[in-house]
PDB file of N, CA and C in Angstrom:
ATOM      1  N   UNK A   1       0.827  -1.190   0.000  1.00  0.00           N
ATOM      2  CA  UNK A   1       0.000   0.000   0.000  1.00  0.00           C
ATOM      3  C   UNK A   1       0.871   1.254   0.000  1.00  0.00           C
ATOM      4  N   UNK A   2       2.044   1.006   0.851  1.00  0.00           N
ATOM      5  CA  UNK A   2       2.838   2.328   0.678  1.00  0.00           C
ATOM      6  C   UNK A   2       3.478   2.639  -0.311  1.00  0.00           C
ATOM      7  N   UNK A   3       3.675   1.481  -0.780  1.00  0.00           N
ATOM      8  CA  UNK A   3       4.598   1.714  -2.456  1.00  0.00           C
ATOM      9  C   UNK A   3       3.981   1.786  -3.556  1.00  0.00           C
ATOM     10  N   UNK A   4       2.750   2.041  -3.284  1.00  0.00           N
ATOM     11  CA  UNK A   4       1.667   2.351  -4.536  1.00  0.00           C
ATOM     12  C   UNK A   4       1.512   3.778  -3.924  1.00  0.00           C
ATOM     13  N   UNK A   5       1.260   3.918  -2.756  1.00  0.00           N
ATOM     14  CA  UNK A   5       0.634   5.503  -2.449  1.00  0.00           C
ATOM     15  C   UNK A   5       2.074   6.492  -2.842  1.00  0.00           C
ATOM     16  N   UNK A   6       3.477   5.863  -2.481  1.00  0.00           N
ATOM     17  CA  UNK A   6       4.213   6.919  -2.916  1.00  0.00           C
ATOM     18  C   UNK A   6       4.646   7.325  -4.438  1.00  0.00           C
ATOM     19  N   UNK A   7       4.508   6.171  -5.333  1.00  0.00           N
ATOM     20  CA  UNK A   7       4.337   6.047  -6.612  1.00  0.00           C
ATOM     21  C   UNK A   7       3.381   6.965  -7.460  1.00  0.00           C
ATOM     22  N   UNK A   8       2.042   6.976  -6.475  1.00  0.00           N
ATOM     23  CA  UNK A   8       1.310   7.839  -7.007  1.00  0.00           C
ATOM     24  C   UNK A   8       1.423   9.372  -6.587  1.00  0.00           C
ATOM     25  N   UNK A   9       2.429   9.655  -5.527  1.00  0.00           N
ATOM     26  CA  UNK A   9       2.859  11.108  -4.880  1.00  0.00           C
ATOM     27  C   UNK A   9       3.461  11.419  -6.112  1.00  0.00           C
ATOM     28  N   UNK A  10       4.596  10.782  -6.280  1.00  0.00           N
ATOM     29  CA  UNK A  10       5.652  11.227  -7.454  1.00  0.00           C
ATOM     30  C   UNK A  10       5.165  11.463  -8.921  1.00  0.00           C
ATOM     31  N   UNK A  11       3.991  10.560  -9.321  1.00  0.00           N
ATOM     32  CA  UNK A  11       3.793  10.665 -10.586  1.00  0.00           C
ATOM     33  C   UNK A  11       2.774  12.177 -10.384  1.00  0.00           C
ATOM     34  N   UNK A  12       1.958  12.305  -8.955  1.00  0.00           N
ATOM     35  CA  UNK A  12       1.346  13.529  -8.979  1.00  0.00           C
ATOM     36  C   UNK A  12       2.098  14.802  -9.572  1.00  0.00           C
ATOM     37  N   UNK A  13       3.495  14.528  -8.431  1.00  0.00           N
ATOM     38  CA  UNK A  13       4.007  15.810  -8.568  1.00  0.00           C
ATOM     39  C   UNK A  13       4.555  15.841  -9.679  1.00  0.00           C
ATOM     40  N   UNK A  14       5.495  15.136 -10.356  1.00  0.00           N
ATOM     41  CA  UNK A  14       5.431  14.704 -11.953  1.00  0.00           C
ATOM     42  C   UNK A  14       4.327  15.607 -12.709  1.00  0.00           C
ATOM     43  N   UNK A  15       3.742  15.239 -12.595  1.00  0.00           N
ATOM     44  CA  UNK A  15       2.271  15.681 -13.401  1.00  0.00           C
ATOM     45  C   UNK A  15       2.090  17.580 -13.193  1.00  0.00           C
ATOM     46  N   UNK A  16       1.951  17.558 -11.847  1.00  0.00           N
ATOM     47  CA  UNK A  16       1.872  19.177 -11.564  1.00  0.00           C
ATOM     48  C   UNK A  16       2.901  20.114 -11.897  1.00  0.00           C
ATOM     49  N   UNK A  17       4.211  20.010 -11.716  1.00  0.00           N
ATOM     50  CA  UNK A  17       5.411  20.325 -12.094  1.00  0.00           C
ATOM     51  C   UNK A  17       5.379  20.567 -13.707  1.00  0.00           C
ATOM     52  N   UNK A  18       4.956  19.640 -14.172  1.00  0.00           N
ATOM     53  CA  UNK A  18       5.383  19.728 -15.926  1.00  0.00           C
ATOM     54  C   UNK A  18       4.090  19.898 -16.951  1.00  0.00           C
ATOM     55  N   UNK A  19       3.390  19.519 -16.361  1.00  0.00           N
ATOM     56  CA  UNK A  19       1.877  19.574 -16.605  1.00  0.00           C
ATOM     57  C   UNK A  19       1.536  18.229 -17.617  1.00  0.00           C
ATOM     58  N   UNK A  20       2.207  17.270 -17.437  1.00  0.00           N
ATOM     59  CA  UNK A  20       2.258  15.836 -18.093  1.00  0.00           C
ATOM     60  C   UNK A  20       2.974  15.116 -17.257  1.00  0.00           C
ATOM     61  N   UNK A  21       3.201  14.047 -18.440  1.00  0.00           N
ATOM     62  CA  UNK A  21       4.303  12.951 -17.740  1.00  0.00           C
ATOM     63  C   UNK A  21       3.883  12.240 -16.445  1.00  0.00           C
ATOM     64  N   UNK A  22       2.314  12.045 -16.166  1.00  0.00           N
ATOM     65  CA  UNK A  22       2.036  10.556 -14.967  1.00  0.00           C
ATOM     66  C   UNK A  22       2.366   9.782 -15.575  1.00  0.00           C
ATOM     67  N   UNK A  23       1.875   9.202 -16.191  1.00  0.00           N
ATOM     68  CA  UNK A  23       2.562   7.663 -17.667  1.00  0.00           C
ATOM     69  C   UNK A  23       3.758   7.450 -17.121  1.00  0.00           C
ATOM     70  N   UNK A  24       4.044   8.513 -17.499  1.00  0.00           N
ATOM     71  CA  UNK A  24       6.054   8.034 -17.689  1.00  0.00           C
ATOM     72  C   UNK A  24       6.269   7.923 -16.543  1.00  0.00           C
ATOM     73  N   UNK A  25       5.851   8.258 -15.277  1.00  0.00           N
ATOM     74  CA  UNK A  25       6.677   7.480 -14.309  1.00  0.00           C
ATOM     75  C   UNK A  25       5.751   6.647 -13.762  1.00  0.00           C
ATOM     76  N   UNK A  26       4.276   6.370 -14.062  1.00  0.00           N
ATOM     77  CA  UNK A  26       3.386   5.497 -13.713  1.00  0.00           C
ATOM     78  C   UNK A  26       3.824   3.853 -14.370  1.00  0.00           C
ATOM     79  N   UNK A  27       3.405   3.770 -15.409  1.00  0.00           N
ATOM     80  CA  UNK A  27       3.665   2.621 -16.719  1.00  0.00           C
ATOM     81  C   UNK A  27       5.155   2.096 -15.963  1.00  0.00           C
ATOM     82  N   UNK A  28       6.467   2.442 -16.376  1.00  0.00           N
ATOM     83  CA  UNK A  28       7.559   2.095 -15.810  1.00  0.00           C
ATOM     84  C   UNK A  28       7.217   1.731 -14.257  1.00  0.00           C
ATOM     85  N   UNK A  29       6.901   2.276 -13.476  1.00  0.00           N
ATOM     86  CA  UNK A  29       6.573   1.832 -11.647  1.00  0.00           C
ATOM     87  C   UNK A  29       6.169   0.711 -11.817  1.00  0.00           C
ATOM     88  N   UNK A  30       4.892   0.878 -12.302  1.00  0.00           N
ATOM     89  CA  UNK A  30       3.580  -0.321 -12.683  1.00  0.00           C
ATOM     90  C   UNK A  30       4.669  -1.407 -12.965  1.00  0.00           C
ATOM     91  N   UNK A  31       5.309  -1.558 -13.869  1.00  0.00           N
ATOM     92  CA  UNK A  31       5.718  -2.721 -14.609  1.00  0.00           C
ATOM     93  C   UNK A  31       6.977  -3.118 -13.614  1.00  0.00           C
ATOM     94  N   UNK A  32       7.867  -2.586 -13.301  1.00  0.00           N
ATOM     95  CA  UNK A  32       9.230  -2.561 -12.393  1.00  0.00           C
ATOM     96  C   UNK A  32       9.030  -2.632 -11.499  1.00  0.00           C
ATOM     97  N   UNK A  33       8.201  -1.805 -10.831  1.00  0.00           N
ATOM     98  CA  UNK A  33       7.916  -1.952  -9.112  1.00  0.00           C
ATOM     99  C   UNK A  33       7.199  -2.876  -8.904  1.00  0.00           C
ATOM    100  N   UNK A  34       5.873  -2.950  -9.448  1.00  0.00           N
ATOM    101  CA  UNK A  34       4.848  -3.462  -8.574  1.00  0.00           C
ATOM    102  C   UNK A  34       4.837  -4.675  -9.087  1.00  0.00           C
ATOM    103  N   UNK A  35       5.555  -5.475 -10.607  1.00  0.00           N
ATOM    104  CA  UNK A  35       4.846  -6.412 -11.379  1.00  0.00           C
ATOM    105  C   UNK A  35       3.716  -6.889 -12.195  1.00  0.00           C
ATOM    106  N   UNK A  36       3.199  -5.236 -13.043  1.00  0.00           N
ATOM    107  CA  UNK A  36       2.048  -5.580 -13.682  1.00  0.00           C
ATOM    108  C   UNK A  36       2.670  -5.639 -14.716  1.00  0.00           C
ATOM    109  N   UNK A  37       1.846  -6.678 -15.811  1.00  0.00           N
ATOM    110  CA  UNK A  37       2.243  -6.763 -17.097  1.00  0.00           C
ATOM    111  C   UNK A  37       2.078  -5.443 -18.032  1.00  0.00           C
ATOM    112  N   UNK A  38       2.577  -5.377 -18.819  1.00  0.00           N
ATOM    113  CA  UNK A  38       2.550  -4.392 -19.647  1.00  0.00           C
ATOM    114  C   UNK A  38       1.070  -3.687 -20.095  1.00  0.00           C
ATOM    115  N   UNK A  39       0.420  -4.371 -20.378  1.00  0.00           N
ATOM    116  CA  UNK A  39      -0.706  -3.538 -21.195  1.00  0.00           C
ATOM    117  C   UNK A  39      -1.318  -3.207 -20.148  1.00  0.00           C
ATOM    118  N   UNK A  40      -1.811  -4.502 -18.977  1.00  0.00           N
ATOM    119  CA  UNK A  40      -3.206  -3.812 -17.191  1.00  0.00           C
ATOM    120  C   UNK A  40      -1.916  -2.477 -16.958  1.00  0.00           C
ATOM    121  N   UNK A  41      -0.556  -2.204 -17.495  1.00  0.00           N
ATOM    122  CA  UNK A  41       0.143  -1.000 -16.858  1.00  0.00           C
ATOM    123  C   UNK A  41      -0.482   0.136 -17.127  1.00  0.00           C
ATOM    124  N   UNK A  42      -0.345   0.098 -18.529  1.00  0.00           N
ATOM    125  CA  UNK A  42      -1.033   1.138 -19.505  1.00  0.00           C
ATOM    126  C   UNK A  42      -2.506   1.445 -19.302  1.00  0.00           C
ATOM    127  N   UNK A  43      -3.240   0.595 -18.700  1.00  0.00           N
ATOM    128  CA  UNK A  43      -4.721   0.936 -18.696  1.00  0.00           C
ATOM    129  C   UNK A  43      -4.546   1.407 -17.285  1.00  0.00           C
ATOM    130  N   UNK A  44      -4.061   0.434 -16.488  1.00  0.00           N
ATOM    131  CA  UNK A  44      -4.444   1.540 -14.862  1.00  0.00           C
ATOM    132  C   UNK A  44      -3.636   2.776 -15.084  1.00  0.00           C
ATOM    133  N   UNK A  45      -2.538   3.122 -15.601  1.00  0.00           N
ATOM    134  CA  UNK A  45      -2.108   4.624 -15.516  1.00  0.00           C
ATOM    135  C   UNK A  45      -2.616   5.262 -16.113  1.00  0.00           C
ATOM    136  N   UNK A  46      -3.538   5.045 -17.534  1.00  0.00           N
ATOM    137  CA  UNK A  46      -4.515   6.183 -17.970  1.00  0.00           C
ATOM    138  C   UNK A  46      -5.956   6.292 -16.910  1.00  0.00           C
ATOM    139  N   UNK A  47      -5.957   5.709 -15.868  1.00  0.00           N
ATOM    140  CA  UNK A  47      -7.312   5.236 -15.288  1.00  0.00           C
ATOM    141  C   UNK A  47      -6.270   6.385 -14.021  1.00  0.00           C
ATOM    142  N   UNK A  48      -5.408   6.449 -13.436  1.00  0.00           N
ATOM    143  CA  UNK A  48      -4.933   6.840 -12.694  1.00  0.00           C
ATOM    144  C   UNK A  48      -4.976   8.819 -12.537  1.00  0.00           C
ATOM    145  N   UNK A  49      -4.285   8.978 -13.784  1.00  0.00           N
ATOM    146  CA  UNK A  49      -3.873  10.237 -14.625  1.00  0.00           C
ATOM    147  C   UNK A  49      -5.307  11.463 -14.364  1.00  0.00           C
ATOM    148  N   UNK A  50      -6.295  10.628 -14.317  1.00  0.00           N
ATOM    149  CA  UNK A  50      -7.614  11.476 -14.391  1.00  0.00           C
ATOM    150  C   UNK A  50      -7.454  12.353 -13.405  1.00  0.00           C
ATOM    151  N   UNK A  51      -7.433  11.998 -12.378  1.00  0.00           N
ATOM    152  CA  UNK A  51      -7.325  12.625 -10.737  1.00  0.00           C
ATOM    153  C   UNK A  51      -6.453  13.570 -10.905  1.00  0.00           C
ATOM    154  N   UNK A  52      -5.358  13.245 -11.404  1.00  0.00           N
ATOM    155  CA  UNK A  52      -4.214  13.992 -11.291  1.00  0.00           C
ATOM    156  C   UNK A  52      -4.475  15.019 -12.207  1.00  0.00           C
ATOM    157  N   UNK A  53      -4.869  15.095 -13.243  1.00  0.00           N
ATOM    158  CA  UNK A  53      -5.075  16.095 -14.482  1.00  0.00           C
ATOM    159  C   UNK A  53      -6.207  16.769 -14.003  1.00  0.00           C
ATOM    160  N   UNK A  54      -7.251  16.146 -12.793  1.00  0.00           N
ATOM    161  CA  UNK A  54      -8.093  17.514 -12.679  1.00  0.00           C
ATOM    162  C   UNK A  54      -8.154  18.155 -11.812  1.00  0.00           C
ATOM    163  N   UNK A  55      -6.816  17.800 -10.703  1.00  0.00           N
ATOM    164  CA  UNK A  55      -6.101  18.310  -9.602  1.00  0.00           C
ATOM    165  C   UNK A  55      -5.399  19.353  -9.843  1.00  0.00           C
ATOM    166  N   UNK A  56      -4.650  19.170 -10.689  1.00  0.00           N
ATOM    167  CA  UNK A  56      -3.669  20.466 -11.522  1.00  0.00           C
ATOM    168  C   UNK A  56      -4.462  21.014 -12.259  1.00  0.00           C
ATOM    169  N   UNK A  57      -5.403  21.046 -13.539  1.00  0.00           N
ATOM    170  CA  UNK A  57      -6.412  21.761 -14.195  1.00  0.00           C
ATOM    171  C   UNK A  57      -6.522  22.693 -13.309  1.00  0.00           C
ATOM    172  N   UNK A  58      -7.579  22.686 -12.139  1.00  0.00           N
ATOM    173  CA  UNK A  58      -8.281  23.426 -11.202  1.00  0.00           C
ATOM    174  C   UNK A  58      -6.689  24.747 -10.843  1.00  0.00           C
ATOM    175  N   UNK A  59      -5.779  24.357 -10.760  1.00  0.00           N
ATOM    176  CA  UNK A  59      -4.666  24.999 -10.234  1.00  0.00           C
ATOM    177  C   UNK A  59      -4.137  26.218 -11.570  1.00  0.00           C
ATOM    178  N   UNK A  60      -3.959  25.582 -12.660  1.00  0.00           N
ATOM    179  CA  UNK A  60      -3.936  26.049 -14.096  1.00  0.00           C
ATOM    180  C   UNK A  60      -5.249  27.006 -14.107  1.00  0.00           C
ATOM    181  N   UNK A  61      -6.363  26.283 -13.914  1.00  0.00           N
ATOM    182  CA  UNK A  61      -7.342  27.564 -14.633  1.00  0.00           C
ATOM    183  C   UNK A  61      -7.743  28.714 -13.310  1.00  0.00           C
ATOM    184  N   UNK A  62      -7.275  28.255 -11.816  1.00  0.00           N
ATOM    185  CA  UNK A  62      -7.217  29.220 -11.143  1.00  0.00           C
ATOM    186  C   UNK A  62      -6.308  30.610 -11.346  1.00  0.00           C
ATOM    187  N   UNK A  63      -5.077  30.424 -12.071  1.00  0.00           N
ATOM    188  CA  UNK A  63      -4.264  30.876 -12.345  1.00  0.00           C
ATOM    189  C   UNK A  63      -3.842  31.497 -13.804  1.00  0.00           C
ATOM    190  N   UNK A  64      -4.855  31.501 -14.415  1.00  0.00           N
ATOM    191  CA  UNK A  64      -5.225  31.611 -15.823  1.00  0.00           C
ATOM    192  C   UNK A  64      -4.224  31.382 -17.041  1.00  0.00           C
ATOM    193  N   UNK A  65      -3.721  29.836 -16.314  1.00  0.00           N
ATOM    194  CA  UNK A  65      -2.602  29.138 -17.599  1.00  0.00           C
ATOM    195  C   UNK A  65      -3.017  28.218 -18.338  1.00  0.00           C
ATOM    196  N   UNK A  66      -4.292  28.323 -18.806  1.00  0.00           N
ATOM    197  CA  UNK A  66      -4.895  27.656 -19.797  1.00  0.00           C
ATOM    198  C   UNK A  66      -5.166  28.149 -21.150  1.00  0.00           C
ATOM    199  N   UNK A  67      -4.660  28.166 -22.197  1.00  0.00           N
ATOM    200  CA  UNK A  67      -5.226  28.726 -24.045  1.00  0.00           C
ATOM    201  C   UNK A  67      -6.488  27.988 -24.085  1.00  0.00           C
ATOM    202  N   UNK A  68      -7.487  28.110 -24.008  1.00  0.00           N
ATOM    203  CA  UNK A  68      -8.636  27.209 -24.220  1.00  0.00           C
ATOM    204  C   UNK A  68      -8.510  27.166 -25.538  1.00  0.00           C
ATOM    205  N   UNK A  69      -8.641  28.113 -26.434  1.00  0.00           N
ATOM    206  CA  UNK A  69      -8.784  27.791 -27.849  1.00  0.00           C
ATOM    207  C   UNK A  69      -7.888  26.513 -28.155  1.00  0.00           C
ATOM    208  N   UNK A  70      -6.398  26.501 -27.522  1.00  0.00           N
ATOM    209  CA  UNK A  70      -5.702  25.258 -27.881  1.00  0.00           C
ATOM    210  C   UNK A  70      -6.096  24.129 -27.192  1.00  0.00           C
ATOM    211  N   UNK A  71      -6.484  24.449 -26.283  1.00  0.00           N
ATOM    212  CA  UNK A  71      -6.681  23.131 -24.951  1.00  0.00           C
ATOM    213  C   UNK A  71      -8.374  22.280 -25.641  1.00  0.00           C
ATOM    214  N   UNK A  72      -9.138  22.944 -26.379  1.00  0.00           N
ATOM    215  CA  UNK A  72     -10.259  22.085 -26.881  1.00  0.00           C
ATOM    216  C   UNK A  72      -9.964  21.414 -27.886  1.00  0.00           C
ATOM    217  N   UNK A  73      -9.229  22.302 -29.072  1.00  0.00           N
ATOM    218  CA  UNK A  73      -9.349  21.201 -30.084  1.00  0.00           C
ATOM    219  C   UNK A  73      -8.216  19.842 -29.866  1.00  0.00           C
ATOM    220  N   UNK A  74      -7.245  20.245 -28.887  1.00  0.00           N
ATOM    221  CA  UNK A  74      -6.148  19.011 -28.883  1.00  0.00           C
ATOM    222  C   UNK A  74      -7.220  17.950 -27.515  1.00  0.00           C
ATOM    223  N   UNK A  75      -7.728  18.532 -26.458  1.00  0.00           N
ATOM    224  CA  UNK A  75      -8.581  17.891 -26.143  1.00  0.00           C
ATOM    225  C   UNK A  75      -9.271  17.095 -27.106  1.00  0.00           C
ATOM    226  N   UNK A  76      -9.997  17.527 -27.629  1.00  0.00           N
ATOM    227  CA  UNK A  76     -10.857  16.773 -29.414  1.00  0.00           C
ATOM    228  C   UNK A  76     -10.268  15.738 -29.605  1.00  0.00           C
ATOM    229  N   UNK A  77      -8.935  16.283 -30.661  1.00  0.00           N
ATOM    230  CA  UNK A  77      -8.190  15.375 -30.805  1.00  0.00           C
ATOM    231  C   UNK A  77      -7.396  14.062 -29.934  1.00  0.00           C
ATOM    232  N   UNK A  78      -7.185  14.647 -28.625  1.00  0.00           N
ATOM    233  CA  UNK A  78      -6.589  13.676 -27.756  1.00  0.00           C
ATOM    234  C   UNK A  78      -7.618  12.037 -27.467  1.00  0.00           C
ATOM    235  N   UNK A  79      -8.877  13.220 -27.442  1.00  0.00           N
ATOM    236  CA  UNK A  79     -10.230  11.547 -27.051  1.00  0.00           C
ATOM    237  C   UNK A  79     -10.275  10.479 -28.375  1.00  0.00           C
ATOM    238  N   UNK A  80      -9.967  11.169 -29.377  1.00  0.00           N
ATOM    239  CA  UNK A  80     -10.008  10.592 -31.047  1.00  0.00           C
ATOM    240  C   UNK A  80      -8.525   9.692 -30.779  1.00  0.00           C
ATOM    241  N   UNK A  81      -7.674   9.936 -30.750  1.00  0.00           N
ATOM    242  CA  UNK A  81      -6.177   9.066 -30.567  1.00  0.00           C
ATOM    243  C   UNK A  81      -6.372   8.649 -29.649  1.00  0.00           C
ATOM    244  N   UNK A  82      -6.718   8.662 -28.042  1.00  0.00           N
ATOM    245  CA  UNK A  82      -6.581   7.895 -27.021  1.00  0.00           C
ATOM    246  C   UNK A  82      -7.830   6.479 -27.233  1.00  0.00           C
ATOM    247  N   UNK A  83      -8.629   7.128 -28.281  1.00  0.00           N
ATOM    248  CA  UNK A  83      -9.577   6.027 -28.635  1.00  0.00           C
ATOM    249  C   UNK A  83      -8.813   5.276 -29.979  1.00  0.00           C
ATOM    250  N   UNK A  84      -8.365   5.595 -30.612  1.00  0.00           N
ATOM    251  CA  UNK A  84      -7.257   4.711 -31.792  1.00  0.00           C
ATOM    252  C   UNK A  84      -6.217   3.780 -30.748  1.00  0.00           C
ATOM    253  N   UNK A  85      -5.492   4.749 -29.758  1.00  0.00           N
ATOM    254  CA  UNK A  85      -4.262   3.783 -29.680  1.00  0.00           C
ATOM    255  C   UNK A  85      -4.964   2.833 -28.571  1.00  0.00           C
ATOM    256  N   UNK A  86      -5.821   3.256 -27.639  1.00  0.00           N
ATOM    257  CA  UNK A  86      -6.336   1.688 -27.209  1.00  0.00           C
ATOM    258  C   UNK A  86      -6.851   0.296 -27.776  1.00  0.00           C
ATOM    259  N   UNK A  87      -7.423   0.887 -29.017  1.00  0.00           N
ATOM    260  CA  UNK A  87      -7.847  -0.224 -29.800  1.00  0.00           C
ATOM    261  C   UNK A  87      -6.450  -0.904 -30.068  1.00  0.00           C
ATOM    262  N   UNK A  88      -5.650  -0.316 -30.692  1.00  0.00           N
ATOM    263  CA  UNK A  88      -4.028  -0.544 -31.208  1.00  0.00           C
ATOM    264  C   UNK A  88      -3.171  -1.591 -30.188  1.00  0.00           C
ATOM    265  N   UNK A  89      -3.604  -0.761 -29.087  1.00  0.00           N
ATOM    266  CA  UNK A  89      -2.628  -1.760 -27.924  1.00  0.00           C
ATOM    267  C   UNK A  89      -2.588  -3.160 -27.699  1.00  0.00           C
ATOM    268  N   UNK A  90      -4.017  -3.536 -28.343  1.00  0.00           N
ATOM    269  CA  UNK A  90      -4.112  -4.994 -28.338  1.00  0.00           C
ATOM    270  C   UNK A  90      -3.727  -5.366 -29.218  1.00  0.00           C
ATOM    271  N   UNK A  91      -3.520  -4.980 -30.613  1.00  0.00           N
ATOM    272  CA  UNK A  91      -2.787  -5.956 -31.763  1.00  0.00           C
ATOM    273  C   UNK A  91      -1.204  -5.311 -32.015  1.00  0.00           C
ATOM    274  N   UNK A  92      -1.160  -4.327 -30.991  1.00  0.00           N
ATOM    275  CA  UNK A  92       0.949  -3.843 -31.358  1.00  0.00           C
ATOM    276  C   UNK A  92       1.360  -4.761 -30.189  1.00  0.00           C
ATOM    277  N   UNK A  93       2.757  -5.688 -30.507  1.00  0.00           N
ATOM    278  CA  UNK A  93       3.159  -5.986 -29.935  1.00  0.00           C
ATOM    279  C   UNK A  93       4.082  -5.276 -28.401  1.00  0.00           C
ATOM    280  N   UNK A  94       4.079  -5.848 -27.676  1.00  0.00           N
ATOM    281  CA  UNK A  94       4.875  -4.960 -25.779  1.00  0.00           C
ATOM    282  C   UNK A  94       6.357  -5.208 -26.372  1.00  0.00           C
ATOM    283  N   UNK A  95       6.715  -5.686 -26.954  1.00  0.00           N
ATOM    284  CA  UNK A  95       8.474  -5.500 -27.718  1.00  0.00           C
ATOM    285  C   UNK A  95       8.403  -4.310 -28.401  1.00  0.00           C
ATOM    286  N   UNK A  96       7.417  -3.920 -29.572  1.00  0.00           N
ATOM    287  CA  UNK A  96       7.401  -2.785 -30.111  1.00  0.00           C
ATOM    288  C   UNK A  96       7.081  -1.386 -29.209  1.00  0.00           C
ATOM    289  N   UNK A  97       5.856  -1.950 -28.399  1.00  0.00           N
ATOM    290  CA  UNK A  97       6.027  -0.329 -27.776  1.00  0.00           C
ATOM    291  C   UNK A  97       7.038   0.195 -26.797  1.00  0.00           C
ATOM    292  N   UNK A  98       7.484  -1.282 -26.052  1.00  0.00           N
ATOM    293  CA  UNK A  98       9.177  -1.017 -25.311  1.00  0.00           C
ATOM    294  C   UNK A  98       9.850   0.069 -26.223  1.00  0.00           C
ATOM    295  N   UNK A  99      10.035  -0.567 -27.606  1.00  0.00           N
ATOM    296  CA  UNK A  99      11.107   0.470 -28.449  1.00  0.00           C
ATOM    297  C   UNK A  99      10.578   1.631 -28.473  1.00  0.00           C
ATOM    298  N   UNK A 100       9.334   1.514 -28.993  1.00  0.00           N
ATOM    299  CA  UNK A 100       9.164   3.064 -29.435  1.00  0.00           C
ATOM    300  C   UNK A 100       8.860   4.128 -28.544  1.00  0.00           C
ATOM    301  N   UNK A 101       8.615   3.418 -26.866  1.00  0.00           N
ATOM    302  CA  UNK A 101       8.061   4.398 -25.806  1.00  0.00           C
ATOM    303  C   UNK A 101       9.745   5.094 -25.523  1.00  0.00           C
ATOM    304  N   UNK A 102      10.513   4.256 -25.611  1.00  0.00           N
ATOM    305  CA  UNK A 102      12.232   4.409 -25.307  1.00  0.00           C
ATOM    306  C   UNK A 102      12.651   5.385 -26.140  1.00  0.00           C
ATOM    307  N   UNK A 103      12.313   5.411 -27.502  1.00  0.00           N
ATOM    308  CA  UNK A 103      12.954   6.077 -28.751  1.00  0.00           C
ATOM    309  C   UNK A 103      12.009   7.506 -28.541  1.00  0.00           C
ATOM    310  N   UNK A 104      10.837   7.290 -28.158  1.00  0.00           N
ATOM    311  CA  UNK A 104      10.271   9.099 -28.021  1.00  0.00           C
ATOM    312  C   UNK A 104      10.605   9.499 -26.509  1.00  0.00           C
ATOM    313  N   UNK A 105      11.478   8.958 -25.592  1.00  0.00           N
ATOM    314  CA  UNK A 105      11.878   9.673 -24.321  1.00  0.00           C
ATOM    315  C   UNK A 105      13.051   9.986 -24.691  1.00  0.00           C
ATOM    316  N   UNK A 106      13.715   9.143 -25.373  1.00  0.00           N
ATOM    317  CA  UNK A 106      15.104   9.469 -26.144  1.00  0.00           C
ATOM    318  C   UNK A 106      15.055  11.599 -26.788  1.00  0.00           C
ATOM    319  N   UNK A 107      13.967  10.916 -28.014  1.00  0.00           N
ATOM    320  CA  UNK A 107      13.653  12.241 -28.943  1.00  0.00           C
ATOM    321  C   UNK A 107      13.608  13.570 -27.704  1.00  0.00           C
ATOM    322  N   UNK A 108      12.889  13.177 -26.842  1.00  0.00           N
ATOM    323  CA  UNK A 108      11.926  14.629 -26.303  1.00  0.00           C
ATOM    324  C   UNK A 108      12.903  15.298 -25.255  1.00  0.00           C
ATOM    325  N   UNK A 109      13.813  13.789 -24.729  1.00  0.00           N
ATOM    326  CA  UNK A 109      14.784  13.943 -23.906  1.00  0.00           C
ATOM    327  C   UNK A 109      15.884  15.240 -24.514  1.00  0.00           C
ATOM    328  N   UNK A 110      16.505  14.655 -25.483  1.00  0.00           N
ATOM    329  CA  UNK A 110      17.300  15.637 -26.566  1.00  0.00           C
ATOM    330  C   UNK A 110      17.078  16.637 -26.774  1.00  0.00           C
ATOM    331  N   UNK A 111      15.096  17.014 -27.128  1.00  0.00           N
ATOM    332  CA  UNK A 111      14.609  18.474 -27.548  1.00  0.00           C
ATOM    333  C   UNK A 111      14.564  19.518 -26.221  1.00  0.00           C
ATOM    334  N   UNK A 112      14.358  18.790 -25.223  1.00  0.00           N
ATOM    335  CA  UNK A 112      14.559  19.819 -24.174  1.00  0.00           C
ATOM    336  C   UNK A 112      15.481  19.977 -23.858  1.00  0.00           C
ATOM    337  N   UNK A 113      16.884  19.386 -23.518  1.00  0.00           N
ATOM    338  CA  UNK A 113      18.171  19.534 -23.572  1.00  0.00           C
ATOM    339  C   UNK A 113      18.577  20.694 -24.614  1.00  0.00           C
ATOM    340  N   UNK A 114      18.859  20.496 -25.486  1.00  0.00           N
ATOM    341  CA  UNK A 114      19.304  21.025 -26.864  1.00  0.00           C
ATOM    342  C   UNK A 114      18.531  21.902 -27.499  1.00  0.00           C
ATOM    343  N   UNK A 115      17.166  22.353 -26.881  1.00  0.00           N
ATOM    344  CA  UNK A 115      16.787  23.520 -27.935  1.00  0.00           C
ATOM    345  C   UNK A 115      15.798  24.319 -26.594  1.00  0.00           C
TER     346      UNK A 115
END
């Protein structure tokens, strides 16, 4: 219980700090720490993320750091892809998304470094 409750401190503050990124330290915990298989990882950390995104929201729109004009249509878009790549998750193989979750922390890693 404690190593789930502090897991979920960190991915909070994770989350509030950057205004993303529960996944990334949820999914990895999930799978390393606790022993869930790959995909129940991916579904409880998007099941997780909610709380957290409307914990910080409330903090953001108290503070008036929200573009709504941008925040609806990528909202839009986000429910349209988060509804593609779940379907997806069941026929992409957990070898492939290992690589490719690695190769875009790699990418994003670099872009904030370097630019």
């Amino acid at each position: 219980m404690l190593k789930k409750g502090i897991i979920g401190i960190l991915a909070g503050i994770i989350s509030g700090l950057f205004g993303a990124g529960g996944g990334m330290i949820l999914v990895p915990a999930f799978i390393h720490l606790l022993g869930i298989d790959d995909v129940k990882s991916r579904g409880t950390s998007v099941f997780c993320i909610l709380p957290m995104v409307i914990t910080s929201s409330i903090f953001y729109y108290e503070n008036n750091y929200i573009d709504f004009k941008v925040a609806i249509f990528c909202a839009m878009g986000g429910a349209v892809g988060g509804f593609i790549g779940a379907r997806l998750l069941k026929k992409v193989p957990v070898k492939f998304l290992k690589i490719a979750f690695t190769i875009f922390l790699i990418y994003i890693s670099y872009k904030m470094i370097f630019t």
